[in-house]
C-alpha atoms as a PDB file:
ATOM      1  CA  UNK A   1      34.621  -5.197   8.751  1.00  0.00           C
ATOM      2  CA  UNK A   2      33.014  -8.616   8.360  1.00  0.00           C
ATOM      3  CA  UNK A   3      30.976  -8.142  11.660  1.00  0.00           C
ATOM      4  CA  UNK A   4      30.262  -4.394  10.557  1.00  0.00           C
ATOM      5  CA  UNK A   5      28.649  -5.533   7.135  1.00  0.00           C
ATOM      6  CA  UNK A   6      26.377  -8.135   9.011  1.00  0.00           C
ATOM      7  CA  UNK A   7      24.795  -6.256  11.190  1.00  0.00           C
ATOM      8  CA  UNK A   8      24.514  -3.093   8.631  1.00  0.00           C
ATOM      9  CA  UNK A   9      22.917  -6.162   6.678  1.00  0.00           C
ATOM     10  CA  UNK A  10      20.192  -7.567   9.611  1.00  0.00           C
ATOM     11  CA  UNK A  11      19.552  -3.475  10.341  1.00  0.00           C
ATOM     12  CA  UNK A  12      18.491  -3.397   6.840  1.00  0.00           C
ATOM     13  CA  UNK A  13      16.547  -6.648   6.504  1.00  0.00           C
ATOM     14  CA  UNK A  14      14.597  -5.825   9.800  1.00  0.00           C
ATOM     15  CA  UNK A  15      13.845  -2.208   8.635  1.00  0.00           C
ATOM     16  CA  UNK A  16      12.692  -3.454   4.907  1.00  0.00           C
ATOM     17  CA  UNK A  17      10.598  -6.068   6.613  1.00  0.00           C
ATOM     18  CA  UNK A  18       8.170  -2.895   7.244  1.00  0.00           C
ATOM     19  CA  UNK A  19       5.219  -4.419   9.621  1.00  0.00           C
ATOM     20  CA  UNK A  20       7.867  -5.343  12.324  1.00  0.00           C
ATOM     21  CA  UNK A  21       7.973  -1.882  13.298  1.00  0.00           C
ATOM     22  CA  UNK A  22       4.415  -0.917  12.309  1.00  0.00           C
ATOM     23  CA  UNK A  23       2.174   0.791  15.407  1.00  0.00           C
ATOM     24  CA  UNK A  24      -0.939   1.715  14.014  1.00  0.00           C
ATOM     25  CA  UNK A  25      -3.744  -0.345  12.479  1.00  0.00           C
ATOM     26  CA  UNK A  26      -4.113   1.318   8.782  1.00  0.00           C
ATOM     27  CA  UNK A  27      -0.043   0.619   8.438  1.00  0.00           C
ATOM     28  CA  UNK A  28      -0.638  -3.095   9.699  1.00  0.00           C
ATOM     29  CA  UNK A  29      -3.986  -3.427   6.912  1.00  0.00           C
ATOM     30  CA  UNK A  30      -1.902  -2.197   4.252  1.00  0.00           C
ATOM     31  CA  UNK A  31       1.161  -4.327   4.733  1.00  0.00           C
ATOM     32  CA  UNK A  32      -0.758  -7.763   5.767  1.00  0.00           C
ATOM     33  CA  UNK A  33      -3.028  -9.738   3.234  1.00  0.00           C
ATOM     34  CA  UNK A  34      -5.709  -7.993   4.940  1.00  0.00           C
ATOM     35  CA  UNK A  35      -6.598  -5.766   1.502  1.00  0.00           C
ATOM     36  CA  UNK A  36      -7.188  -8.555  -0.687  1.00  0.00           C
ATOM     37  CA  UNK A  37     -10.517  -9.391   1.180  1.00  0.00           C
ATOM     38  CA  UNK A  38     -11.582  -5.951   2.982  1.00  0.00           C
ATOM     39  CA  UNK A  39     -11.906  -2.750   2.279  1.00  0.00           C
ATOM     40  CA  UNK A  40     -12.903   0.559   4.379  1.00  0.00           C
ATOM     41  CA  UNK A  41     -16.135   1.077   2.671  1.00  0.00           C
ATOM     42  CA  UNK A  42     -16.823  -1.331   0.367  1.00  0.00           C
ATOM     43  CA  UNK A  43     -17.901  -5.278   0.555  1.00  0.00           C
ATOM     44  CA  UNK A  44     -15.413  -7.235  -1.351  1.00  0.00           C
ATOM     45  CA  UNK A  45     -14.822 -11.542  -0.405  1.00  0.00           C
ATOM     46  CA  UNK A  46     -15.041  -9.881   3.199  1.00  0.00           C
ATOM     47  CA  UNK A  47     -17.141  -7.483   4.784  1.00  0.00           C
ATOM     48  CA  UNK A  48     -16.328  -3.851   4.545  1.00  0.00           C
ATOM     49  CA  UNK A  49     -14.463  -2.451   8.009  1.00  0.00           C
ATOM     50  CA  UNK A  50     -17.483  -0.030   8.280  1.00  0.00           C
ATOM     51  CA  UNK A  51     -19.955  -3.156   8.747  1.00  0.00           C
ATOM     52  CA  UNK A  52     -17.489  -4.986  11.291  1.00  0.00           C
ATOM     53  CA  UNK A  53     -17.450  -2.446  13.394  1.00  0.00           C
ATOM     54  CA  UNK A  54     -21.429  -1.492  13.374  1.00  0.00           C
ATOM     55  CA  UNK A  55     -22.024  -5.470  14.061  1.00  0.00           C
ATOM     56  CA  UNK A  56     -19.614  -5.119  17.202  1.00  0.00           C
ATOM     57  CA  UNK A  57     -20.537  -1.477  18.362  1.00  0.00           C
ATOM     58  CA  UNK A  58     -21.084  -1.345  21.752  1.00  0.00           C
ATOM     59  CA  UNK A  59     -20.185  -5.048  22.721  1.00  0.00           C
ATOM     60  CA  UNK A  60     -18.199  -5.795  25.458  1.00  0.00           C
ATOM     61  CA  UNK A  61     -14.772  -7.966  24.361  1.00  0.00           C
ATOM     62  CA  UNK A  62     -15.416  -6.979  20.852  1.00  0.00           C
ATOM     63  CA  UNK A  63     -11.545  -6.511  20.494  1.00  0.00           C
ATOM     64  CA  UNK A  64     -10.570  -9.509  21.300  1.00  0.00           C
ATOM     65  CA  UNK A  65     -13.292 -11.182  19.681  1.00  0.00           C
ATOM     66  CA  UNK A  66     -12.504  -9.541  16.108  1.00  0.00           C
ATOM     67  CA  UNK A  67      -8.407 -10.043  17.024  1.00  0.00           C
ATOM     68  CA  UNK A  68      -9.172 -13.557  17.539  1.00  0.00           C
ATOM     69  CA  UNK A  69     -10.943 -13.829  14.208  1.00  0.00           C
ATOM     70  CA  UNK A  70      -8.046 -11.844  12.209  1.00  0.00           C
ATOM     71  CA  UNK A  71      -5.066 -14.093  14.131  1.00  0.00           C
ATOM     72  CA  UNK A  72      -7.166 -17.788  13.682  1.00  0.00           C
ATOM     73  CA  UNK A  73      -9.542 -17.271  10.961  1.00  0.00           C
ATOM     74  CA  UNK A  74     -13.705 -17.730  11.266  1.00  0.00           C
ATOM     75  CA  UNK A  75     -16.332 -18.706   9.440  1.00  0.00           C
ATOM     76  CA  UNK A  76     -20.018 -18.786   9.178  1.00  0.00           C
ATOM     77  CA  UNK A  77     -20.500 -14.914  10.578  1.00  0.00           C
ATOM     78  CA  UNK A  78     -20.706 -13.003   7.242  1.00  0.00           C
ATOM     79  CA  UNK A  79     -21.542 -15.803   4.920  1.00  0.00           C
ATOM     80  CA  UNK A  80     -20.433 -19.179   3.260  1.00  0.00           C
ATOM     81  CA  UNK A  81     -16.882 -18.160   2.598  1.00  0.00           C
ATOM     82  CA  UNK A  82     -14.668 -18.467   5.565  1.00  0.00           C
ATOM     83  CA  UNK A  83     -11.974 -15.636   6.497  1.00  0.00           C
ATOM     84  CA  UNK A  84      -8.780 -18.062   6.913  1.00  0.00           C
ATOM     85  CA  UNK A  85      -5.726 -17.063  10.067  1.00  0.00           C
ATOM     86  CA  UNK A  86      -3.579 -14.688   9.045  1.00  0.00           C
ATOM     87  CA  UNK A  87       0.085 -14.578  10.200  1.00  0.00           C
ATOM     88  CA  UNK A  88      -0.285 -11.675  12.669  1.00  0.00           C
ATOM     89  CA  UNK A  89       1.032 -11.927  16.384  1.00  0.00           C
ATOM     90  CA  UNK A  90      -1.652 -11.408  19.106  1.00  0.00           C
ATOM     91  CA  UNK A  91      -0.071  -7.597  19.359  1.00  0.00           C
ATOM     92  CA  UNK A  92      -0.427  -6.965  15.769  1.00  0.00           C
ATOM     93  CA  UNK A  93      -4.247  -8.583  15.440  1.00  0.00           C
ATOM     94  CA  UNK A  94      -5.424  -6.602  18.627  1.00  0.00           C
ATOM     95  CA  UNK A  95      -3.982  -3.247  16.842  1.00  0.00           C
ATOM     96  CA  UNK A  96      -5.918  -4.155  13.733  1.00  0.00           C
ATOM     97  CA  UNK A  97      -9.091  -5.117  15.856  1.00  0.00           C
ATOM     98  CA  UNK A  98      -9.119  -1.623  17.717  1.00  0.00           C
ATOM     99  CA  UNK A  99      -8.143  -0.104  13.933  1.00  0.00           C
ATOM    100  CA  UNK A 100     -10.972  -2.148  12.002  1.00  0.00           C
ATOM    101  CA  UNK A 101     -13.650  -0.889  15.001  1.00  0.00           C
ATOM    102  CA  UNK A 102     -12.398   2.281  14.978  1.00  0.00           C
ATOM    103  CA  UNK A 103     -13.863   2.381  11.229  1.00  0.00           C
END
């Protein structure tokens, strides 16, 4: 029974944890810090998705160039206040770099 309730109990953990399992960009956005400082359409501390994507249409490695950005922070592209790293793996800031693009 012991066993039973901890793994019933590390299902549950991993499950709640919600962005472990998350596949798709918009689910990773809205369950990282990313929506404090971005929005879709709108400029807020960040630069809307919409304008990230226009400045990299077209550009070859602009995926891994905006994943790197998201995963160790940049500054000096859209102004004085830097973006800082987020805690994302490399999988999870790629799928937000092909999501944010996609905008």
């Amino acid at each position: 029974m012991k066993r039973f309730m901890i793994t019933a109990l590390s299902a549950a953990a991993l499950l709640s944890s919600g962005s472990l399992f998350a596949t798709d960009g918009e689910t990773l956005y809205k369950t990282k810090a990313c929506v404090a400082c971005h929005q879709i359409d709108t400029k807020v501390v960040g630069p809307s998705y919409k304008e990230v994507a226009a400045k990299y249409a077209g550009q070859d490695g602009a995926v891994e160039t905006v994943a790197d950005h998201i995963k160790n922070g940049v500054s000096g592209i859209w102004g004085p206040i830097p973006m800082p790293a987020n805690q994302v793996t490399d999988e999870e800031a790629r799928i937000l770099a092909e999501w944010v693009l996609s905008q």
